[in-house]
PDB file of N, CA and C in Angstrom:
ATOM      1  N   UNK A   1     -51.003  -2.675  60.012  1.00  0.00           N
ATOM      2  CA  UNK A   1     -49.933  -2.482  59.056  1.00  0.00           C
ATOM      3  C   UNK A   1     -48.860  -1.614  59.707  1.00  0.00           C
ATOM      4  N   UNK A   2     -47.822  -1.512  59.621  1.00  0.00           N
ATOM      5  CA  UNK A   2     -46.598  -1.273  59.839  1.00  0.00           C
ATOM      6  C   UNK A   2     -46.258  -0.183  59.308  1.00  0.00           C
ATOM      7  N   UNK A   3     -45.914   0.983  59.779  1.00  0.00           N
ATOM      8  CA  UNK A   3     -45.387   2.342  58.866  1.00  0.00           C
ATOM      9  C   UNK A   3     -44.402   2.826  59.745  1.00  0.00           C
ATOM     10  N   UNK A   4     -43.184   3.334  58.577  1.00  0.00           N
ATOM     11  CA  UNK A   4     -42.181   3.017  59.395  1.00  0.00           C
ATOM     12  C   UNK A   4     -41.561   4.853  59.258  1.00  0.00           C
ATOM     13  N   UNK A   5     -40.921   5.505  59.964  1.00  0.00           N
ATOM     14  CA  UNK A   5     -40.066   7.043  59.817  1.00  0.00           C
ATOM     15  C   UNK A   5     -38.511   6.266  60.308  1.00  0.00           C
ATOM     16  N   UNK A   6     -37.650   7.174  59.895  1.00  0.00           N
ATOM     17  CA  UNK A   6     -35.716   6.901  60.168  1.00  0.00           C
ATOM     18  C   UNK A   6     -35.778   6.098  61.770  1.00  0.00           C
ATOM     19  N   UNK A   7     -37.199   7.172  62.610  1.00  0.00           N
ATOM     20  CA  UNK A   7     -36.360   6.432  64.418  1.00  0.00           C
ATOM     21  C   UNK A   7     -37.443   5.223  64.564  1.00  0.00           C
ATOM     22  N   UNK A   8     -38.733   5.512  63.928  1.00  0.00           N
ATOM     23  CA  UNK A   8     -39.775   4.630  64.329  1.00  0.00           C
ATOM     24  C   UNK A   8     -40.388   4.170  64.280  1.00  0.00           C
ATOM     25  N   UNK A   9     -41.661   2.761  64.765  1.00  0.00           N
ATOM     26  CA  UNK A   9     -42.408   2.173  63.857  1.00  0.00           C
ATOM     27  C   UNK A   9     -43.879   2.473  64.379  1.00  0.00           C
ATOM     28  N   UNK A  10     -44.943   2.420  63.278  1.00  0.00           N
ATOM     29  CA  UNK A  10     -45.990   2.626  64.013  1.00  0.00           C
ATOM     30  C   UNK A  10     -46.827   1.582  63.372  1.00  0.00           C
ATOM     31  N   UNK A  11     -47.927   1.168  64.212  1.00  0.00           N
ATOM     32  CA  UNK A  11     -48.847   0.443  63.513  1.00  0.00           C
ATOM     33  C   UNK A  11     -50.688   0.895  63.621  1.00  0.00           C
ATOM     34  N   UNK A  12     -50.731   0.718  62.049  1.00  0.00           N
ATOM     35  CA  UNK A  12     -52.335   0.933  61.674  1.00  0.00           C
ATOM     36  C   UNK A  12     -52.943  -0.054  61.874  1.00  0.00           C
ATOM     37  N   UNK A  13     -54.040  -0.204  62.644  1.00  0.00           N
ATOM     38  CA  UNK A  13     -55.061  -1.240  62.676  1.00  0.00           C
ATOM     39  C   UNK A  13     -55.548  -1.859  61.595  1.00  0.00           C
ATOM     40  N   UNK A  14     -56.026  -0.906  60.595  1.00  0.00           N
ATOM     41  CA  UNK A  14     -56.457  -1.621  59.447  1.00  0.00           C
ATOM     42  C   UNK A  14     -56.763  -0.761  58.419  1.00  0.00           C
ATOM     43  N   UNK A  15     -56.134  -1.562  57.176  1.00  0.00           N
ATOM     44  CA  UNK A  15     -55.776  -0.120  56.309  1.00  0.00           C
ATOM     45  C   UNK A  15     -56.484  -0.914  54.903  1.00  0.00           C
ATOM     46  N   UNK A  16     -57.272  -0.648  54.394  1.00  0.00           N
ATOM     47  CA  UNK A  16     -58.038  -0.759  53.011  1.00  0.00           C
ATOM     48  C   UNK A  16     -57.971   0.274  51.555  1.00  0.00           C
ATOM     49  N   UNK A  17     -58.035  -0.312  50.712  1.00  0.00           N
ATOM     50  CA  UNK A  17     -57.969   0.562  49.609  1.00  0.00           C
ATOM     51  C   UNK A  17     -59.407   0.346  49.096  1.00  0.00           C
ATOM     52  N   UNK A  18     -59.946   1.395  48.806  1.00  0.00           N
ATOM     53  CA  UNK A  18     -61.591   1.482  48.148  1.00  0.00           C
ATOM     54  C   UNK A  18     -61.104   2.145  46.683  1.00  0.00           C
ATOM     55  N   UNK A  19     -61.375   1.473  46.080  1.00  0.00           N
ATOM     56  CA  UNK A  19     -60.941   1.337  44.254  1.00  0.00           C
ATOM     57  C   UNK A  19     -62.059   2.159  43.458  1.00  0.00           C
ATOM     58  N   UNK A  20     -63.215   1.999  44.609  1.00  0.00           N
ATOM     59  CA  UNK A  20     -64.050   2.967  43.984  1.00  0.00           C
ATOM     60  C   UNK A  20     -63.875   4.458  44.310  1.00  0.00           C
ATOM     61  N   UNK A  21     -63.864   5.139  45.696  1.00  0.00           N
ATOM     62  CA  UNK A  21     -63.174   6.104  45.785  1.00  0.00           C
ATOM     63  C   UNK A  21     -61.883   6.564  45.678  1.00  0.00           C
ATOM     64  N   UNK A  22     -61.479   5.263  44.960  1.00  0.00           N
ATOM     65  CA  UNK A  22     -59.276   5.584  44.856  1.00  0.00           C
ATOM     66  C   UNK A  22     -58.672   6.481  45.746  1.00  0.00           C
ATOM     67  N   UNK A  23     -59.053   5.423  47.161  1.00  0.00           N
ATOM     68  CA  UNK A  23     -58.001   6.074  48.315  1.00  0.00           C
ATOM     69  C   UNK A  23     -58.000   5.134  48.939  1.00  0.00           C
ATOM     70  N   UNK A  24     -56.664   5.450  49.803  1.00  0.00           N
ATOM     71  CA  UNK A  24     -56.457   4.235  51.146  1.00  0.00           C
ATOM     72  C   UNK A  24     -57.476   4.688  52.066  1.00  0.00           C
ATOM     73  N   UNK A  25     -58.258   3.469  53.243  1.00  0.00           N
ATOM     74  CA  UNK A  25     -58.814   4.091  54.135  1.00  0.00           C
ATOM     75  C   UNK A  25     -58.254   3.320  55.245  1.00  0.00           C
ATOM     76  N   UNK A  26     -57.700   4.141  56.542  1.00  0.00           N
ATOM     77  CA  UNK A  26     -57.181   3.862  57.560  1.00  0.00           C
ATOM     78  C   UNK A  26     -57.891   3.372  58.214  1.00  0.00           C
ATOM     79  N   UNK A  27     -58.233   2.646  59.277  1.00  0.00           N
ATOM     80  CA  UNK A  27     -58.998   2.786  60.665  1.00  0.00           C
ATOM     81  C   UNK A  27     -58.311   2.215  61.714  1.00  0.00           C
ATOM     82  N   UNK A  28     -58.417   2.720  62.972  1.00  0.00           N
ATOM     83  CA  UNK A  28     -58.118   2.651  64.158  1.00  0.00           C
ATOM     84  C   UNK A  28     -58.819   2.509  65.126  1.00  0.00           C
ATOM     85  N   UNK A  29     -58.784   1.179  66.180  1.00  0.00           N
ATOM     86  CA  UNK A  29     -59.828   0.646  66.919  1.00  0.00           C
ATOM     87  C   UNK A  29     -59.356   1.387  68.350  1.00  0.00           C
ATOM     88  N   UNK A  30     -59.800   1.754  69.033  1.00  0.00           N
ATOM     89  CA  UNK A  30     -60.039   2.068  70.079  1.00  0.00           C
ATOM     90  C   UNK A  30     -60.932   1.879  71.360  1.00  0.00           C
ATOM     91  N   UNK A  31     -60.242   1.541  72.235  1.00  0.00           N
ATOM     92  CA  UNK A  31     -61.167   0.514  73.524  1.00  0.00           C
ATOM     93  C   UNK A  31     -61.417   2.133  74.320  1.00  0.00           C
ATOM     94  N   UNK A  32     -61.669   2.869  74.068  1.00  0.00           N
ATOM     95  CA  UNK A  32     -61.746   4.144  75.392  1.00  0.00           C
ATOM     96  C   UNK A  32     -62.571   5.277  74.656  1.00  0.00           C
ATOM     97  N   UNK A  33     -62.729   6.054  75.377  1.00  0.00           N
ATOM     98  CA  UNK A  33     -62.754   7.297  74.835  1.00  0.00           C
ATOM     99  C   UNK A  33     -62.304   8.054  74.000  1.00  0.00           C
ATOM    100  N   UNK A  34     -62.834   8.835  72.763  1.00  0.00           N
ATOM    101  CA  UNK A  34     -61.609   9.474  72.146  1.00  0.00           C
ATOM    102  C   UNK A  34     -61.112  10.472  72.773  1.00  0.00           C
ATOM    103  N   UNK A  35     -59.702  10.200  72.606  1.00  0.00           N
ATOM    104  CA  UNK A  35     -58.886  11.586  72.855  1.00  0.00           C
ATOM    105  C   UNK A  35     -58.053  12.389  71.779  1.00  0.00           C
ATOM    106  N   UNK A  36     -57.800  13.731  72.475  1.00  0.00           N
ATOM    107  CA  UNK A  36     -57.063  14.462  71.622  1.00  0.00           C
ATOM    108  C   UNK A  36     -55.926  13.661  70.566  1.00  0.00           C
ATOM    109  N   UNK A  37     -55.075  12.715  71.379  1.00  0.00           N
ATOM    110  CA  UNK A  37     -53.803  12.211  71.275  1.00  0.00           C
ATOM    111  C   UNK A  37     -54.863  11.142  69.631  1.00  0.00           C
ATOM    112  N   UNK A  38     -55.396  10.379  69.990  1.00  0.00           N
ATOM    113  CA  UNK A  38     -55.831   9.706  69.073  1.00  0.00           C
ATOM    114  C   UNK A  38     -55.760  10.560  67.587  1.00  0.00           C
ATOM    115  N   UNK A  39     -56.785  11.692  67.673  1.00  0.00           N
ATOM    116  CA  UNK A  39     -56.961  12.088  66.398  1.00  0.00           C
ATOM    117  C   UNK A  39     -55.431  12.543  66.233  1.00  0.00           C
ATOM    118  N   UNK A  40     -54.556  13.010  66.275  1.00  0.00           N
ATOM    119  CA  UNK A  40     -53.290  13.572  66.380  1.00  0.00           C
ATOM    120  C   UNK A  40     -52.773  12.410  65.517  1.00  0.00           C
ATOM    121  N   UNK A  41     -52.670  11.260  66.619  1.00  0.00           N
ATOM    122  CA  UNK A  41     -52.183   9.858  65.539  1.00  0.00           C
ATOM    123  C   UNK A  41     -52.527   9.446  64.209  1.00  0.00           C
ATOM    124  N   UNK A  42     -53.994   9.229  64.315  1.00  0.00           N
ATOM    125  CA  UNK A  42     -54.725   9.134  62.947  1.00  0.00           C
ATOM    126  C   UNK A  42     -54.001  10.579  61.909  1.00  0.00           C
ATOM    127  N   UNK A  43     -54.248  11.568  62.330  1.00  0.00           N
ATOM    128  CA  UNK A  43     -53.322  12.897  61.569  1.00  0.00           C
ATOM    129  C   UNK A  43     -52.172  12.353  61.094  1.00  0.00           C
ATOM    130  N   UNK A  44     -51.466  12.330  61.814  1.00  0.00           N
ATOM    131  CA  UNK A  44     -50.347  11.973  61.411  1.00  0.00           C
ATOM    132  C   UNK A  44     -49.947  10.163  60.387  1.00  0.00           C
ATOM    133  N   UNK A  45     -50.943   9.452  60.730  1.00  0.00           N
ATOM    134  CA  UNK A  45     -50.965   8.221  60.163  1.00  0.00           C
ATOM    135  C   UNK A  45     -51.315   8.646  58.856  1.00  0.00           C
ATOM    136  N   UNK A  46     -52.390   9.702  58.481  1.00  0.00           N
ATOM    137  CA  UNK A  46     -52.563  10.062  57.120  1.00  0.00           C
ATOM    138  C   UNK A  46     -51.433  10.687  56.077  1.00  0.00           C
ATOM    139  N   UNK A  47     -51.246  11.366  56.904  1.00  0.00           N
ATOM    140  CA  UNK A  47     -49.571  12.382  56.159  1.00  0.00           C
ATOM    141  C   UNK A  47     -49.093  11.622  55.675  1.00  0.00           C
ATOM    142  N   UNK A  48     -48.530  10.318  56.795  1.00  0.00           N
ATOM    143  CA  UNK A  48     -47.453   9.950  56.620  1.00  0.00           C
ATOM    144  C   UNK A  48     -47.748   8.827  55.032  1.00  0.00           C
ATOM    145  N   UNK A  49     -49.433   8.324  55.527  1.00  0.00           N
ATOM    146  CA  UNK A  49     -49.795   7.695  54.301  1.00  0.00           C
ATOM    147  C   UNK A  49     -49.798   8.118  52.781  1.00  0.00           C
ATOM    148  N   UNK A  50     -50.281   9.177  52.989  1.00  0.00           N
ATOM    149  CA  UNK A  50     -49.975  10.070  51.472  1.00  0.00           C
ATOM    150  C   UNK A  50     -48.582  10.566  50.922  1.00  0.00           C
ATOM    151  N   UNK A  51     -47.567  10.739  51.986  1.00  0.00           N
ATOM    152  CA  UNK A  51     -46.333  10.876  51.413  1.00  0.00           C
ATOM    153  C   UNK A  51     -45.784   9.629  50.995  1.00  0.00           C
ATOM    154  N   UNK A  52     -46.057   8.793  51.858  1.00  0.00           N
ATOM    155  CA  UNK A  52     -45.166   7.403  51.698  1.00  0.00           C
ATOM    156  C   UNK A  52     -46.066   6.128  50.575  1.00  0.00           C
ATOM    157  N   UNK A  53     -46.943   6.104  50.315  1.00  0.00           N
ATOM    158  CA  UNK A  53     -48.067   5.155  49.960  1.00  0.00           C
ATOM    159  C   UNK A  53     -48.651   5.554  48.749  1.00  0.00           C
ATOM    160  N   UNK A  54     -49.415   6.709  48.813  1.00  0.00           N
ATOM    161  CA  UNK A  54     -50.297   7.573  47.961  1.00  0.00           C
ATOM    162  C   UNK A  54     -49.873   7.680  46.597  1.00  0.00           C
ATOM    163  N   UNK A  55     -50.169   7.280  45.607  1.00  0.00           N
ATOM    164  CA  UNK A  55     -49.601   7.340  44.117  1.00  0.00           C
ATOM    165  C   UNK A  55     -50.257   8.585  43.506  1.00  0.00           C
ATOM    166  N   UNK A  56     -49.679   9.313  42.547  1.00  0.00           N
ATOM    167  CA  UNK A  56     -50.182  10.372  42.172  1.00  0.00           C
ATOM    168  C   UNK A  56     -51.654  10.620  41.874  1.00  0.00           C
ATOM    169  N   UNK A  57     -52.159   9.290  41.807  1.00  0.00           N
ATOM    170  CA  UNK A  57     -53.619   9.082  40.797  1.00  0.00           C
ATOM    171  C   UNK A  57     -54.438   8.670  41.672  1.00  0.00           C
ATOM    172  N   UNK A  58     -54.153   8.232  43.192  1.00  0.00           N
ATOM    173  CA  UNK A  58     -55.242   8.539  43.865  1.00  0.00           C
ATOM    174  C   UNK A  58     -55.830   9.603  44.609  1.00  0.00           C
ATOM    175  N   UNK A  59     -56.516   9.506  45.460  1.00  0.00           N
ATOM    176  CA  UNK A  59     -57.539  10.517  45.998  1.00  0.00           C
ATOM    177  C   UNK A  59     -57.113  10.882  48.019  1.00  0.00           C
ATOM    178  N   UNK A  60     -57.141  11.516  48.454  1.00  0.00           N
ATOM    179  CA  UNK A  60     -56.424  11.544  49.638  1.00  0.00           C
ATOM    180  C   UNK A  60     -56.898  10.513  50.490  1.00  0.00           C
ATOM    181  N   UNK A  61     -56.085  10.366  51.347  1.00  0.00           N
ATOM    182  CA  UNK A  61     -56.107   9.034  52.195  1.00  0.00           C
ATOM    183  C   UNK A  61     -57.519   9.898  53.172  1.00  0.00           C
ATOM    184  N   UNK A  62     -58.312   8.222  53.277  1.00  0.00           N
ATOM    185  CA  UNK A  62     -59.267   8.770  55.204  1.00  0.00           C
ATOM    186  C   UNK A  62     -58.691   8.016  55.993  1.00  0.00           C
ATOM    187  N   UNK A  63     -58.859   8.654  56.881  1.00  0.00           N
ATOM    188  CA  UNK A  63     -59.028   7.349  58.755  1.00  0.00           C
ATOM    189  C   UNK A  63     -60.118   8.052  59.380  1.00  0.00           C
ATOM    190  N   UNK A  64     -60.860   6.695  59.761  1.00  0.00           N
ATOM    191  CA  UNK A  64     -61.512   6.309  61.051  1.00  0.00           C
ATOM    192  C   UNK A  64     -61.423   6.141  61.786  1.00  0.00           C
ATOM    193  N   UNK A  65     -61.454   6.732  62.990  1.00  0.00           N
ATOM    194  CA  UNK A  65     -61.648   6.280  64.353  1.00  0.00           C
ATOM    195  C   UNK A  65     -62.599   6.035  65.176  1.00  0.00           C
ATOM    196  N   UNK A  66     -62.651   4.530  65.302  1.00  0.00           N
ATOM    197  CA  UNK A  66     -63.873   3.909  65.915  1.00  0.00           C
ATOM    198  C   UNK A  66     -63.349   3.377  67.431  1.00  0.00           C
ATOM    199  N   UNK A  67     -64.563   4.617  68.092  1.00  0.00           N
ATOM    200  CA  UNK A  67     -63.989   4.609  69.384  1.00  0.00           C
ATOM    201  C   UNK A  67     -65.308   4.520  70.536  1.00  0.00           C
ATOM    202  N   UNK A  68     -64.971   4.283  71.878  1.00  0.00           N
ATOM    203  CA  UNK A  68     -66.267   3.665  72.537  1.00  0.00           C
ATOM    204  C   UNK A  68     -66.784   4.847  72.863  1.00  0.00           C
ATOM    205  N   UNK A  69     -66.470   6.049  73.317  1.00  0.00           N
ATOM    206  CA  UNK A  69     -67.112   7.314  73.338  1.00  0.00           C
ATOM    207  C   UNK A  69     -66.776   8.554  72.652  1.00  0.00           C
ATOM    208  N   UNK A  70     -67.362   9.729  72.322  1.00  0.00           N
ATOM    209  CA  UNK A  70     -66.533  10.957  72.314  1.00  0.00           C
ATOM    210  C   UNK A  70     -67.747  11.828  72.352  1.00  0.00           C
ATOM    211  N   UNK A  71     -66.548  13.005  72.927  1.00  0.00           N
ATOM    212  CA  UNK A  71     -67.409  14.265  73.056  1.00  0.00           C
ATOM    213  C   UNK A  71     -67.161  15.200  72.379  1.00  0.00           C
ATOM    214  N   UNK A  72     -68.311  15.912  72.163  1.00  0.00           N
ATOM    215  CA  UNK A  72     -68.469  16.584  70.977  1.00  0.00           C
ATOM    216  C   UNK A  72     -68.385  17.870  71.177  1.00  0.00           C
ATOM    217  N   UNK A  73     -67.487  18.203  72.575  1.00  0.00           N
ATOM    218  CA  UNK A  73     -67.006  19.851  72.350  1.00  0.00           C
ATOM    219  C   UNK A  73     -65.664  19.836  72.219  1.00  0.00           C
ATOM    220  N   UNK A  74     -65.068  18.619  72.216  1.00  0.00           N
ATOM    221  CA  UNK A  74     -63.386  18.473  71.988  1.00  0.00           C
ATOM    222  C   UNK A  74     -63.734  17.951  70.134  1.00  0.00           C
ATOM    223  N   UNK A  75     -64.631  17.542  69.860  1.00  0.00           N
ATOM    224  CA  UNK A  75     -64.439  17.462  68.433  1.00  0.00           C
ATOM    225  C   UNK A  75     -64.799  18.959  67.573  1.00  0.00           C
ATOM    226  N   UNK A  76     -65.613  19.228  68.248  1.00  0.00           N
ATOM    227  CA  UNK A  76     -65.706  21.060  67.439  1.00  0.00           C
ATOM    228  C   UNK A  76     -64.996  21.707  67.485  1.00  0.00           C
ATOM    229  N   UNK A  77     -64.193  21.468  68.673  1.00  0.00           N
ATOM    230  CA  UNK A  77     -62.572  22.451  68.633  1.00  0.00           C
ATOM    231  C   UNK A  77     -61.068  21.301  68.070  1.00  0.00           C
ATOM    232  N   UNK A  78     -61.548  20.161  67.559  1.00  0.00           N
ATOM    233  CA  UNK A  78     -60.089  19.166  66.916  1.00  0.00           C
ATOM    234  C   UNK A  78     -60.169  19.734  65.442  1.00  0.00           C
ATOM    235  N   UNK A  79     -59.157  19.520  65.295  1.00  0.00           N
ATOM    236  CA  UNK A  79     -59.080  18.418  63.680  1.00  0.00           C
ATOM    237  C   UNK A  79     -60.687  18.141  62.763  1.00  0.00           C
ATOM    238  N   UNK A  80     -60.906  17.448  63.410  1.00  0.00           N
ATOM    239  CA  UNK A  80     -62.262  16.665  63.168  1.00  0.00           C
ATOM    240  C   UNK A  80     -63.295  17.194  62.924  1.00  0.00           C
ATOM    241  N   UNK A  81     -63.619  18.740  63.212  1.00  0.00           N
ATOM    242  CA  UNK A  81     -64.072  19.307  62.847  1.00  0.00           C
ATOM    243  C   UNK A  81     -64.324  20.163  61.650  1.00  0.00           C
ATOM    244  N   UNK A  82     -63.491  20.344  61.020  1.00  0.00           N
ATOM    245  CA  UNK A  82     -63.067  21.009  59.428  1.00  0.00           C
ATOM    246  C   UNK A  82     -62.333  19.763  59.105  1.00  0.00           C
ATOM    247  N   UNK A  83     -61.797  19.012  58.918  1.00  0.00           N
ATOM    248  CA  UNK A  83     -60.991  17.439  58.603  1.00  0.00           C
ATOM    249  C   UNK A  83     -62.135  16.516  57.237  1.00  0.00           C
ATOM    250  N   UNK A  84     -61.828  16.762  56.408  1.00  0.00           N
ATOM    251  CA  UNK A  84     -62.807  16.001  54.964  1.00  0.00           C
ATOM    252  C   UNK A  84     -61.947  14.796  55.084  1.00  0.00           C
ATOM    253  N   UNK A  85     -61.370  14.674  56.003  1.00  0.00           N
ATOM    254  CA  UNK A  85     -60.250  13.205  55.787  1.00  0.00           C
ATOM    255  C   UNK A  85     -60.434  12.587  57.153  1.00  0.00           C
ATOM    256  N   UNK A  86     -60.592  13.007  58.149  1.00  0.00           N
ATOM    257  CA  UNK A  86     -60.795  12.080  59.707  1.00  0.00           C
ATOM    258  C   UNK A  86     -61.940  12.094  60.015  1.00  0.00           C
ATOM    259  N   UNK A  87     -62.451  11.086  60.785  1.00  0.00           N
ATOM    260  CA  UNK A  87     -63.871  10.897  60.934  1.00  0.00           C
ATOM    261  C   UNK A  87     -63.738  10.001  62.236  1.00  0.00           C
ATOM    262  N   UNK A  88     -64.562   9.991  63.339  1.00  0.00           N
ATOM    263  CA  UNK A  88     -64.871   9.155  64.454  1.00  0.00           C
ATOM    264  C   UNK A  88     -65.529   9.203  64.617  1.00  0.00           C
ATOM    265  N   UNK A  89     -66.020   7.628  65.141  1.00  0.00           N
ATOM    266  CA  UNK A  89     -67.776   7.255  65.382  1.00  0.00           C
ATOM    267  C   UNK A  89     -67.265   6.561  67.042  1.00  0.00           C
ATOM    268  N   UNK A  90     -68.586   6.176  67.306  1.00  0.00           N
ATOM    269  CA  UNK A  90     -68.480   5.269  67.981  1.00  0.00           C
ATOM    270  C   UNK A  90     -69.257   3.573  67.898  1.00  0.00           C
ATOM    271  N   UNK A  91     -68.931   3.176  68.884  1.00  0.00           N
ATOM    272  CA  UNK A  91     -69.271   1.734  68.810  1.00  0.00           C
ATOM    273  C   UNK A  91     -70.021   1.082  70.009  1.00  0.00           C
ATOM    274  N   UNK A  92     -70.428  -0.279  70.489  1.00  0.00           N
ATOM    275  CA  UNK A  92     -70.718  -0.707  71.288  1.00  0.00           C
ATOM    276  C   UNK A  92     -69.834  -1.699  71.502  1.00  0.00           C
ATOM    277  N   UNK A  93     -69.154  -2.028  72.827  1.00  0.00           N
ATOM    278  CA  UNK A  93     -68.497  -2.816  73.082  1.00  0.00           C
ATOM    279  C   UNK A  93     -69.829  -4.389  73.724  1.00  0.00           C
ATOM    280  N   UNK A  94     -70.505  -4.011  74.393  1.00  0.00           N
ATOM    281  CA  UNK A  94     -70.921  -4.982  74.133  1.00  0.00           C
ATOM    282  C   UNK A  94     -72.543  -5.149  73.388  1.00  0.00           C
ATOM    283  N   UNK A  95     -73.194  -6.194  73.158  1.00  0.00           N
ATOM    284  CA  UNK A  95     -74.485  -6.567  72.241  1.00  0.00           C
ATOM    285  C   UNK A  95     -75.577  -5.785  72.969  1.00  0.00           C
ATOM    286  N   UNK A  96     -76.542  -5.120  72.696  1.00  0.00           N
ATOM    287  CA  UNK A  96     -77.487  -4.703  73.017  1.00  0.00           C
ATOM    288  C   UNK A  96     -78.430  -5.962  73.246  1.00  0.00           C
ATOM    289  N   UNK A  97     -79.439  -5.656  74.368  1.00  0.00           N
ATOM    290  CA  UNK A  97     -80.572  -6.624  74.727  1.00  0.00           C
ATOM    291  C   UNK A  97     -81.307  -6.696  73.875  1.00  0.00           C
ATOM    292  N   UNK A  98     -82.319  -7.816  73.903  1.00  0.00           N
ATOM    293  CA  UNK A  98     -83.425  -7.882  72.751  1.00  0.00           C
ATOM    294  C   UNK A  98     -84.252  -6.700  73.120  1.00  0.00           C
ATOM    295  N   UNK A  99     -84.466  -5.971  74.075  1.00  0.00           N
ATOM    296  CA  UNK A  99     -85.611  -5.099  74.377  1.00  0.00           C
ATOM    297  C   UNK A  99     -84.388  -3.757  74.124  1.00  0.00           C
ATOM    298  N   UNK A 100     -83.424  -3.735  73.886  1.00  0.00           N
ATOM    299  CA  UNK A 100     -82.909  -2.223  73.399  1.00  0.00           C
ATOM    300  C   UNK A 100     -82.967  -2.602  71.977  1.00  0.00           C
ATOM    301  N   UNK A 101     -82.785  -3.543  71.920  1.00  0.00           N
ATOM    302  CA  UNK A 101     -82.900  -3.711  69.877  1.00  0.00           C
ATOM    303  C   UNK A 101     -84.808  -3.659  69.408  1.00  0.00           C
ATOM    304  N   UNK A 102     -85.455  -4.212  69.939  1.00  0.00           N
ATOM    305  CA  UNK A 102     -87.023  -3.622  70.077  1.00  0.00           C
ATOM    306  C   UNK A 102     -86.969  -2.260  69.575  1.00  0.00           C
ATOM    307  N   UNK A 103     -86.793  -1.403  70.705  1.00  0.00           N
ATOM    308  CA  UNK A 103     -86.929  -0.193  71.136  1.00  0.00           C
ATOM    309  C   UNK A 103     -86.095   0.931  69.951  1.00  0.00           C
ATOM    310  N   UNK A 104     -84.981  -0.071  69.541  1.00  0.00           N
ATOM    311  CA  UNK A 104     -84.504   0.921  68.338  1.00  0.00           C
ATOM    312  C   UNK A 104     -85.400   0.405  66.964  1.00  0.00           C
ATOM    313  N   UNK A 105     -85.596  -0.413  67.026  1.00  0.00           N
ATOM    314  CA  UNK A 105     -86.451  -0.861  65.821  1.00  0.00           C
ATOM    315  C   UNK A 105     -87.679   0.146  65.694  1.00  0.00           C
ATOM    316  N   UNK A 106     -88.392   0.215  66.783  1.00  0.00           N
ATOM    317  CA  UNK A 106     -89.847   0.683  66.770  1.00  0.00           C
ATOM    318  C   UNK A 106     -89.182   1.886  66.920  1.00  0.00           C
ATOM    319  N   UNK A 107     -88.307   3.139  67.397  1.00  0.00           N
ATOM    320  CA  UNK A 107     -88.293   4.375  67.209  1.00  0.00           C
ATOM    321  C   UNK A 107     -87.708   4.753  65.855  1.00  0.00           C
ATOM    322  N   UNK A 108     -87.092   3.923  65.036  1.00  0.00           N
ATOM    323  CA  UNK A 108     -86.716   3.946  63.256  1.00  0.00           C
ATOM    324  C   UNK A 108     -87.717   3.610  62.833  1.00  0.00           C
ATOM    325  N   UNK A 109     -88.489   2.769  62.944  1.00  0.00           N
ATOM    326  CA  UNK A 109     -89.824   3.128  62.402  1.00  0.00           C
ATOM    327  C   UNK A 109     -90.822   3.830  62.488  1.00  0.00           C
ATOM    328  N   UNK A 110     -90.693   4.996  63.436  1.00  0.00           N
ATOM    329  CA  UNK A 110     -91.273   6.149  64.066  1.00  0.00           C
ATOM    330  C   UNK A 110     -91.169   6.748  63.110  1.00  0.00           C
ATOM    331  N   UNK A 111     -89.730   7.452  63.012  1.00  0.00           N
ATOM    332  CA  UNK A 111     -88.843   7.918  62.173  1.00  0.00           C
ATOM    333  C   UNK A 111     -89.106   7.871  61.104  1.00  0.00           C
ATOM    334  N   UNK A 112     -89.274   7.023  60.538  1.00  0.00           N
ATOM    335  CA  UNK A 112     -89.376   6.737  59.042  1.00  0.00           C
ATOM    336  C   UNK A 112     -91.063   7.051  58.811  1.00  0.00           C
ATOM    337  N   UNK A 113     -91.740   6.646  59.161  1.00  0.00           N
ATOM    338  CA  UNK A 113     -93.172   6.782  59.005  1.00  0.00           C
ATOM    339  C   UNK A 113     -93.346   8.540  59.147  1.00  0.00           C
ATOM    340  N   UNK A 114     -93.038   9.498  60.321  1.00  0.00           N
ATOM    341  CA  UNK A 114     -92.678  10.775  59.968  1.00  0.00           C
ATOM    342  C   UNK A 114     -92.205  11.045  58.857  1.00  0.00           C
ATOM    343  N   UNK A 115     -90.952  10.933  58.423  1.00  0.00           N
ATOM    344  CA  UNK A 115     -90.668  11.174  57.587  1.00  0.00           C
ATOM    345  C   UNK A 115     -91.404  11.015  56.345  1.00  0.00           C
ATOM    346  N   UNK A 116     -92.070   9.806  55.917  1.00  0.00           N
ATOM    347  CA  UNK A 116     -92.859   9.695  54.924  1.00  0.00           C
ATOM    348  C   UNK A 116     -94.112  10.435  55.034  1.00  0.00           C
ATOM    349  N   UNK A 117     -94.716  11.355  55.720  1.00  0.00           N
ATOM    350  CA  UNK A 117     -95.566  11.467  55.899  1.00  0.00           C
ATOM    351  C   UNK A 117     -95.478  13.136  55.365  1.00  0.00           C
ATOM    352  N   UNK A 118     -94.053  13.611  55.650  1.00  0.00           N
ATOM    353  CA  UNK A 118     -93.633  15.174  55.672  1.00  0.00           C
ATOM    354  C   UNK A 118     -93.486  15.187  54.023  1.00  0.00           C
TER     355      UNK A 118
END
């Protein structure tokens, strides 16, 4: 989607409204690593969403950033860290093997069987 200021245009990857939480939710795909600059964007993609978009009666805008890595001593010192509105995960760019999908199967069911047990 397209969001526009007086000099410039920017574009959101993909922008949803959840009717049940009555807010827009942003997300932003990312082929790399997260970086500083990213969450900054997403920041600013929110602002700009709630000033420009946001009707009195909803709930503050989120974004996601779904990204192929990040590290988690640049997220304890971002945004992202105190942020009830930005959030980044990551992803797999490509399919896991049948023997890494095994291997997560049988350690969630590890998991879970602990757990039921505690």
């Amino acid at each position: 989607m397209r969001i526009c200021t007086e000099t410039s245009d920017f574009y959101i990857d993909l922008v949803f409204y959840n009717y049940i939480l009555k807010c827009f939710v942003l997300i932003d795909l990312k082929t790399h690593k997260l970086t500083h600059q990213d969450i900054g964007q997403m920041d600013m993609y929110i602002r700009m969403f709630d000033d420009l978009k946001r009707q009195s009666d909803d709930n503050p805008t989120i974004g996601i950033i779904f990204c192929t890595d990040k590290d988690e001593t640049m997220v304890k010192y971002s945004v992202l860290n105190e942020s009830k509105q930005i959030f980044a995960s990551k992803y797999m760019t490509v399919l896991p093997t049948v023997e890494e999908l095994r291997n997560e199967l049988e350690r969630n069911k590890l998991m879970y069987n602990e757990n039921k047990l505690e």
